[in-house]
C-alpha atoms as a PDB file:
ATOM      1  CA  UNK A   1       0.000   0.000   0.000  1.00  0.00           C
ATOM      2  CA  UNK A   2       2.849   2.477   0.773  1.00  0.00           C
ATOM      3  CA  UNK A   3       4.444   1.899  -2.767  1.00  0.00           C
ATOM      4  CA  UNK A   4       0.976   2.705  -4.122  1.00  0.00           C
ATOM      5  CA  UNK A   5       1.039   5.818  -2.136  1.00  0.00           C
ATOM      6  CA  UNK A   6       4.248   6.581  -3.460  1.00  0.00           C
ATOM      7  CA  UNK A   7       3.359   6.488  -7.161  1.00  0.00           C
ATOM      8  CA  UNK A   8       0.273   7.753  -6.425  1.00  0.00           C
ATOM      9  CA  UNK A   9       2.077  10.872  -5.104  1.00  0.00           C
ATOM     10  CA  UNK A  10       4.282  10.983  -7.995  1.00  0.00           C
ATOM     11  CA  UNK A  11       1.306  10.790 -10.394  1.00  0.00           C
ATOM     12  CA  UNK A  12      -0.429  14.023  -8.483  1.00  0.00           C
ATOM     13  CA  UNK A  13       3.101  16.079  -8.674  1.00  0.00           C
ATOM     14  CA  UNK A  14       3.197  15.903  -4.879  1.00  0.00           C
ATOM     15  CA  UNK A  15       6.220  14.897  -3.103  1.00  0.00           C
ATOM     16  CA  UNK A  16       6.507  11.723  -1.818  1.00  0.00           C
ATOM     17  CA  UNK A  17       7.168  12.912   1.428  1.00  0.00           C
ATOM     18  CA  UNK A  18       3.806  14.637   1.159  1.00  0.00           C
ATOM     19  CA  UNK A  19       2.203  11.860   0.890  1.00  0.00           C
ATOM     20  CA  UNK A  20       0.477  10.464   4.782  1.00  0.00           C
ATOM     21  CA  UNK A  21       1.122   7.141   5.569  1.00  0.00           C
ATOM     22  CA  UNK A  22      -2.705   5.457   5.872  1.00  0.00           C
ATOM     23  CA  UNK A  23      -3.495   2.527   7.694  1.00  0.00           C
ATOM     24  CA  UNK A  24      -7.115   1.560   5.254  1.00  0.00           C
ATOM     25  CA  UNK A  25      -8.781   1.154   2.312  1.00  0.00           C
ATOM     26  CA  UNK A  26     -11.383   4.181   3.415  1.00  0.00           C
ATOM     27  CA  UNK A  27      -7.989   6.724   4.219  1.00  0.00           C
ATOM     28  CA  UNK A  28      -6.372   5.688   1.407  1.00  0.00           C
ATOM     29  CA  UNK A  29      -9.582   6.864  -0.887  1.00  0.00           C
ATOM     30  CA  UNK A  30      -9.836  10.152   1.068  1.00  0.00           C
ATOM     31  CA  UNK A  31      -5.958  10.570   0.655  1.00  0.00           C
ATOM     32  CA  UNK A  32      -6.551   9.982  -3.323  1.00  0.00           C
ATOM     33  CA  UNK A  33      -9.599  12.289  -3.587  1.00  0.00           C
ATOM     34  CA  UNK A  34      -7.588  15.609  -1.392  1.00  0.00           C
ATOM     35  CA  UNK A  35      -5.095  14.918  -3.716  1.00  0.00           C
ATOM     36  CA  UNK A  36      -7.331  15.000  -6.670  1.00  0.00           C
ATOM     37  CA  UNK A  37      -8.874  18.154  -5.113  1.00  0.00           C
ATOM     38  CA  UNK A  38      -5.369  19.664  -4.573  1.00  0.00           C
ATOM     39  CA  UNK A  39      -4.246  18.825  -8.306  1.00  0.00           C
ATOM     40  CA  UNK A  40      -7.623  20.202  -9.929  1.00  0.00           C
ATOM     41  CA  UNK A  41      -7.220  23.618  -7.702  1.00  0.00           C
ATOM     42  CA  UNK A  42      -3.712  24.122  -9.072  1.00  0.00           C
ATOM     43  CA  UNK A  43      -4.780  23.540 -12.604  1.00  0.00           C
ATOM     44  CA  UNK A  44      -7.786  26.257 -12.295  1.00  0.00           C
ATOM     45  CA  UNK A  45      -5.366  28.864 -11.099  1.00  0.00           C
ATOM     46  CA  UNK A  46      -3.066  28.529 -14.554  1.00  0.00           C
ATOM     47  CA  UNK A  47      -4.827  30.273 -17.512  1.00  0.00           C
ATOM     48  CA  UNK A  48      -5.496  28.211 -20.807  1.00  0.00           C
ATOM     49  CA  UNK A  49      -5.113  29.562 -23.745  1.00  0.00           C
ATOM     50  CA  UNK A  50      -5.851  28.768 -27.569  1.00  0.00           C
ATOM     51  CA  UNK A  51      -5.321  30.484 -30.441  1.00  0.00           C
ATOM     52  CA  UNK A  52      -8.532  31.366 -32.672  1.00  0.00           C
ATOM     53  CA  UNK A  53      -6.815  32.484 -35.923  1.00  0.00           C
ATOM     54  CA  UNK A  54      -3.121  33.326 -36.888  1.00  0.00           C
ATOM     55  CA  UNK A  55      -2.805  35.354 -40.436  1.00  0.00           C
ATOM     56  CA  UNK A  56      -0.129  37.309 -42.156  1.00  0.00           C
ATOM     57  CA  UNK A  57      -1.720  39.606 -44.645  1.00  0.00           C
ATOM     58  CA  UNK A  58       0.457  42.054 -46.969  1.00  0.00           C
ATOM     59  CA  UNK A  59      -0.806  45.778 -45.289  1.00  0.00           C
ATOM     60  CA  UNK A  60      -0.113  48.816 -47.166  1.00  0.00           C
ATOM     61  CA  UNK A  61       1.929  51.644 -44.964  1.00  0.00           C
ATOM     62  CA  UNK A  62       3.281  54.857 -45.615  1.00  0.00           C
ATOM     63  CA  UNK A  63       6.673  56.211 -44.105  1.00  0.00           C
ATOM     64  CA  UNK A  64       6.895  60.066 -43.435  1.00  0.00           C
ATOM     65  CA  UNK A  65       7.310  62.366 -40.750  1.00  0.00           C
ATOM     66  CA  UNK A  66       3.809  61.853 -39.883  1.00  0.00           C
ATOM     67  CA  UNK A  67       3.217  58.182 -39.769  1.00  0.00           C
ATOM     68  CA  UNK A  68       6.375  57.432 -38.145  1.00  0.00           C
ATOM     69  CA  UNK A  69       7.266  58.894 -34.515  1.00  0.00           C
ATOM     70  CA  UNK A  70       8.175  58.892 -31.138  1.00  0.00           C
ATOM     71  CA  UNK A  71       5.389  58.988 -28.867  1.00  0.00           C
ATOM     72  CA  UNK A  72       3.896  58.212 -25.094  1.00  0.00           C
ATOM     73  CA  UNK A  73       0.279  58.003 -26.044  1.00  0.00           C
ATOM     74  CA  UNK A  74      -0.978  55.076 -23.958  1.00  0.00           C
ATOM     75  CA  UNK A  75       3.005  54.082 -22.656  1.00  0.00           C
ATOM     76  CA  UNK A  76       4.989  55.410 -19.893  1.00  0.00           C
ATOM     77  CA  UNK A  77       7.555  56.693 -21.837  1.00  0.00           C
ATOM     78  CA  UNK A  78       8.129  57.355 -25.694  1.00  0.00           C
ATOM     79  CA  UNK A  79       8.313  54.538 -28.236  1.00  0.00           C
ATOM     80  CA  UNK A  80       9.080  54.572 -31.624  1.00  0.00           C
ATOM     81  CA  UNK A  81       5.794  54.183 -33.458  1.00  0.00           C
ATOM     82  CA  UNK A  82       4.027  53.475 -37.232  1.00  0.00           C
ATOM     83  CA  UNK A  83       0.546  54.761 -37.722  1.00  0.00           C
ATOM     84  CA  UNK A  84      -0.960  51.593 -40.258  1.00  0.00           C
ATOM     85  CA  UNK A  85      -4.340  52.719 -40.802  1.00  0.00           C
ATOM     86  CA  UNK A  86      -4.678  49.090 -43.119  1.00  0.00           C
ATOM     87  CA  UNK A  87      -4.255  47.375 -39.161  1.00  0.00           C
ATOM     88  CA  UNK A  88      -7.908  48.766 -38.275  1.00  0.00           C
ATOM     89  CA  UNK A  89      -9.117  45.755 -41.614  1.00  0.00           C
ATOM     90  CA  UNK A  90      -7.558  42.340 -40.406  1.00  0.00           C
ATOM     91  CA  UNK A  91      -7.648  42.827 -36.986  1.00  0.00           C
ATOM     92  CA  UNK A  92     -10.558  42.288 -34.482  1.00  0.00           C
ATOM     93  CA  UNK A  93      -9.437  44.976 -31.439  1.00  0.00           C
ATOM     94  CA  UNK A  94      -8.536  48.678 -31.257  1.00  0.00           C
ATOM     95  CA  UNK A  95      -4.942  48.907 -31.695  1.00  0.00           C
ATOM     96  CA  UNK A  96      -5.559  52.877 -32.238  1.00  0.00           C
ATOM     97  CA  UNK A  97      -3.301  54.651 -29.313  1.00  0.00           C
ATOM     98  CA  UNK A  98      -4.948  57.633 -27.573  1.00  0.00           C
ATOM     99  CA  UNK A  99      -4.503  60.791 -29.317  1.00  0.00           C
ATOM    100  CA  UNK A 100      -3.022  59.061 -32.567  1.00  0.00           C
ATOM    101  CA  UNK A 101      -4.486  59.295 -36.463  1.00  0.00           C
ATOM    102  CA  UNK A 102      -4.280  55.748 -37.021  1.00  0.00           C
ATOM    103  CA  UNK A 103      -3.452  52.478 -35.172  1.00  0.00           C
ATOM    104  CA  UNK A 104      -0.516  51.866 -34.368  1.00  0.00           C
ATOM    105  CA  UNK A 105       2.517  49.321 -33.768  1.00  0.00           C
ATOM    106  CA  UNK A 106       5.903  49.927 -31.580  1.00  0.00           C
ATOM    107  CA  UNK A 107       9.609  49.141 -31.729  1.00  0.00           C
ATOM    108  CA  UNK A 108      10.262  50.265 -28.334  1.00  0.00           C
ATOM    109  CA  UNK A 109      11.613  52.875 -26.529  1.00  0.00           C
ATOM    110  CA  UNK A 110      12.878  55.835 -28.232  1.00  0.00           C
ATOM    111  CA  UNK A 111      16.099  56.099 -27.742  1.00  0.00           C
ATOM    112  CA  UNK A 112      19.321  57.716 -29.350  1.00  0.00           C
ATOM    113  CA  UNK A 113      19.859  55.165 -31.648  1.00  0.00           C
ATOM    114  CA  UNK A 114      16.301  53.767 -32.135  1.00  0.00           C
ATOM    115  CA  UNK A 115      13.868  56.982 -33.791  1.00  0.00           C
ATOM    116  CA  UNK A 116      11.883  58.167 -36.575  1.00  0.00           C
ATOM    117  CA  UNK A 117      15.545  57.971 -37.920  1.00  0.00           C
ATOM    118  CA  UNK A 118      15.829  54.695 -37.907  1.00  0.00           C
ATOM    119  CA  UNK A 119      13.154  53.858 -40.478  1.00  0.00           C
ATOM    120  CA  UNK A 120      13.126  57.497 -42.518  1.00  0.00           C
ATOM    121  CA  UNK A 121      17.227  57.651 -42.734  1.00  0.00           C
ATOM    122  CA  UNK A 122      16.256  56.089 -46.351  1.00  0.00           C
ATOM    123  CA  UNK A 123      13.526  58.275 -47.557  1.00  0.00           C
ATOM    124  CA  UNK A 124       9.694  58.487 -47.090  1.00  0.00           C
ATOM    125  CA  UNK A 125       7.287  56.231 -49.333  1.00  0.00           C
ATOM    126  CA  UNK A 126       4.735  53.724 -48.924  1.00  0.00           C
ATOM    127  CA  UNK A 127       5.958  49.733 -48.630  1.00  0.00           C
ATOM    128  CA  UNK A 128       3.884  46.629 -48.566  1.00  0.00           C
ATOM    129  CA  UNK A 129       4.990  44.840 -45.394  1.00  0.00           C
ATOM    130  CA  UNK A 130       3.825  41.322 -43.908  1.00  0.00           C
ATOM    131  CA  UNK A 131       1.952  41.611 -40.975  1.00  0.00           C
ATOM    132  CA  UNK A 132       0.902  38.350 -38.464  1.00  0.00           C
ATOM    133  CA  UNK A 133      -1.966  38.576 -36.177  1.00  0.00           C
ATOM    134  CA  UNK A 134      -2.864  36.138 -33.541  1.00  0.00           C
ATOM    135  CA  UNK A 135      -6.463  36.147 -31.775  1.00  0.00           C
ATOM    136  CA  UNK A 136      -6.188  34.416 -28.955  1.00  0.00           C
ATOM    137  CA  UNK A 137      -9.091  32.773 -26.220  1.00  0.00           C
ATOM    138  CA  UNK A 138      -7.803  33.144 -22.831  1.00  0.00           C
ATOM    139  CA  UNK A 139      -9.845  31.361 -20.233  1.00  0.00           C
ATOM    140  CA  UNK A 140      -8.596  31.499 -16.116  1.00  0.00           C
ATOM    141  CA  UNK A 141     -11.018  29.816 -13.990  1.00  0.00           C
ATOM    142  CA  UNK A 142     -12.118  31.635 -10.575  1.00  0.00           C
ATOM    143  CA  UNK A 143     -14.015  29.657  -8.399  1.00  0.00           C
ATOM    144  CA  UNK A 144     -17.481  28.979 -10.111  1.00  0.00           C
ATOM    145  CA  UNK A 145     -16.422  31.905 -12.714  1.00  0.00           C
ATOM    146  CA  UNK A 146     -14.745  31.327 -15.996  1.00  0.00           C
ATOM    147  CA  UNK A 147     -12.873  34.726 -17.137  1.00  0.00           C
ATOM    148  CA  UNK A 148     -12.864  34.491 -20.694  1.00  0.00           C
ATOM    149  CA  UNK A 149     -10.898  36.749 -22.603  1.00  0.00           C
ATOM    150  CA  UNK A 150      -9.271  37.806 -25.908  1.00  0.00           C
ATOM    151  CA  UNK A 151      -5.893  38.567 -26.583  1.00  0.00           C
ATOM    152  CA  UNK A 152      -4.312  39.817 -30.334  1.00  0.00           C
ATOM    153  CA  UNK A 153      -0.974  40.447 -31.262  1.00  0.00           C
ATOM    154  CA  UNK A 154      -0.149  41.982 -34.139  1.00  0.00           C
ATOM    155  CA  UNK A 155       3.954  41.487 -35.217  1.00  0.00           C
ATOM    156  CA  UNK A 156       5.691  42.957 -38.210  1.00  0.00           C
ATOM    157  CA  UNK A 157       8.986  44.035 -39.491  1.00  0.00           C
ATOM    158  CA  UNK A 158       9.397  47.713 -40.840  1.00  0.00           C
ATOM    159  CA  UNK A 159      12.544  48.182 -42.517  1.00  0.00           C
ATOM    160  CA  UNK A 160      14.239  45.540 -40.831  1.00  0.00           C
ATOM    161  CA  UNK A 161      13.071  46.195 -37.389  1.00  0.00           C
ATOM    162  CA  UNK A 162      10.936  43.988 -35.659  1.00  0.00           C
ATOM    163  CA  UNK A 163       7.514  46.056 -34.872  1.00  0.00           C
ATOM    164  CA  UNK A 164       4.940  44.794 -32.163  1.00  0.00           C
ATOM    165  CA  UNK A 165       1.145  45.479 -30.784  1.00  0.00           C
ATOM    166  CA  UNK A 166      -1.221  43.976 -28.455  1.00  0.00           C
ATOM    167  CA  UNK A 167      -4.484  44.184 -26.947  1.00  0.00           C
ATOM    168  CA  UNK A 168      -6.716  42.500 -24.293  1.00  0.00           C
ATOM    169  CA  UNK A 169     -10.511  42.326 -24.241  1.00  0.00           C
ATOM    170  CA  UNK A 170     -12.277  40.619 -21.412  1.00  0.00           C
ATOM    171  CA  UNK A 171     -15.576  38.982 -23.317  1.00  0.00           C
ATOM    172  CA  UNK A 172     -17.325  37.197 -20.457  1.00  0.00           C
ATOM    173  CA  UNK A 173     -17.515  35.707 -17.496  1.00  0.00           C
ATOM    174  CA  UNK A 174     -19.145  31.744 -17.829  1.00  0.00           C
ATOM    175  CA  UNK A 175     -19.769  29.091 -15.395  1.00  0.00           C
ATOM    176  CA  UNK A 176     -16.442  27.277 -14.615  1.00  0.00           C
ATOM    177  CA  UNK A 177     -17.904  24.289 -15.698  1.00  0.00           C
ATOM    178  CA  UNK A 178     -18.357  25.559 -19.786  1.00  0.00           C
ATOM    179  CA  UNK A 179     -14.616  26.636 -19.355  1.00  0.00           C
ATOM    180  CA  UNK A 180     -13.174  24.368 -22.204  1.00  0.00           C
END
């Protein structure tokens, strides 16, 4: 009976030391259901996520003074920024920053070396560039509650720099037991 505690223990990701010796049939079923009860808590607290669509579509952009900046609209501190109006047509959430003509994607921070600079230092135009986005389903059960939520990221390269954008939507809250 001990061995079968042991593996048993093993099986639930508890330590074997964890696991109380039991003198029964009738403890060793209670020990196997608390550490059912133990493993299925864990698991609830750990999000699950699953992706809902993941596209790269050829988006239209233009490069000027305008389009291309530094800003801290909706960040702590300035980032170097491309207005892509074409991101508002093959993506599902706002990726418009507050105060900006467009929405948007980000390099980073704005820095010496990484500015409007970095992408204009070969002239203004418009290029085609690949851009990915991935709609995501992100479900964390609370309790009873489900959370479920939507995540999309939106990656691209401008120029040879990696570009990047993302956005979270709570949708609903379901009963635990739909979470799937």
């Amino acid at each position: 009976m001990k061995n079968a505690l042991t593996i048993l223990a093993l099986a639930l990701t508890l330590p074997a030391s964890a696991a109380p010796a039991v003198n029964s049939d009738t403890e060793f079923a209670r020990t196997v259901n608390a550490g059912e009860a133990v493993t299925v808590q864990a698991a609830q607290a750990l999000p699950h996520t699953s992706v809902l669509r993941d596209e790269t579509t050829n988006v239209n952009v233009d490069l000027n003074a305008k389009t291309v900046k530094c800003s801290a609209a909706d960040y702590s501190m300035p980032m170097l920024k491309v207005l892509v109006p074409g991101l508002a047509d093959i993506t599902l959430l706002n990726h418009r920053n507050t105060r900006e003509g467009a929405p948007c994607i980000a390099a980073g921070q704005c820095t010496e070396s990484l500015g409007p600079q970095s992408i204009l230092k070969n002239g203004e135009g418009t290029e085609r560039i690949p851009v990915r986005v991935v709609l995501k389903k992100v479900t964390t059960i609370e309790g009873d509650v489900c959370h479920v939520s939507l995540v999309e990221t939106v990656t691209t390269e401008v120029r040879g720099l990696p570009f990047f954008h993302e956005r979270y939507q709570p949708v609903a809250d379901r009963t635990a037991a739909d979470c799937r």
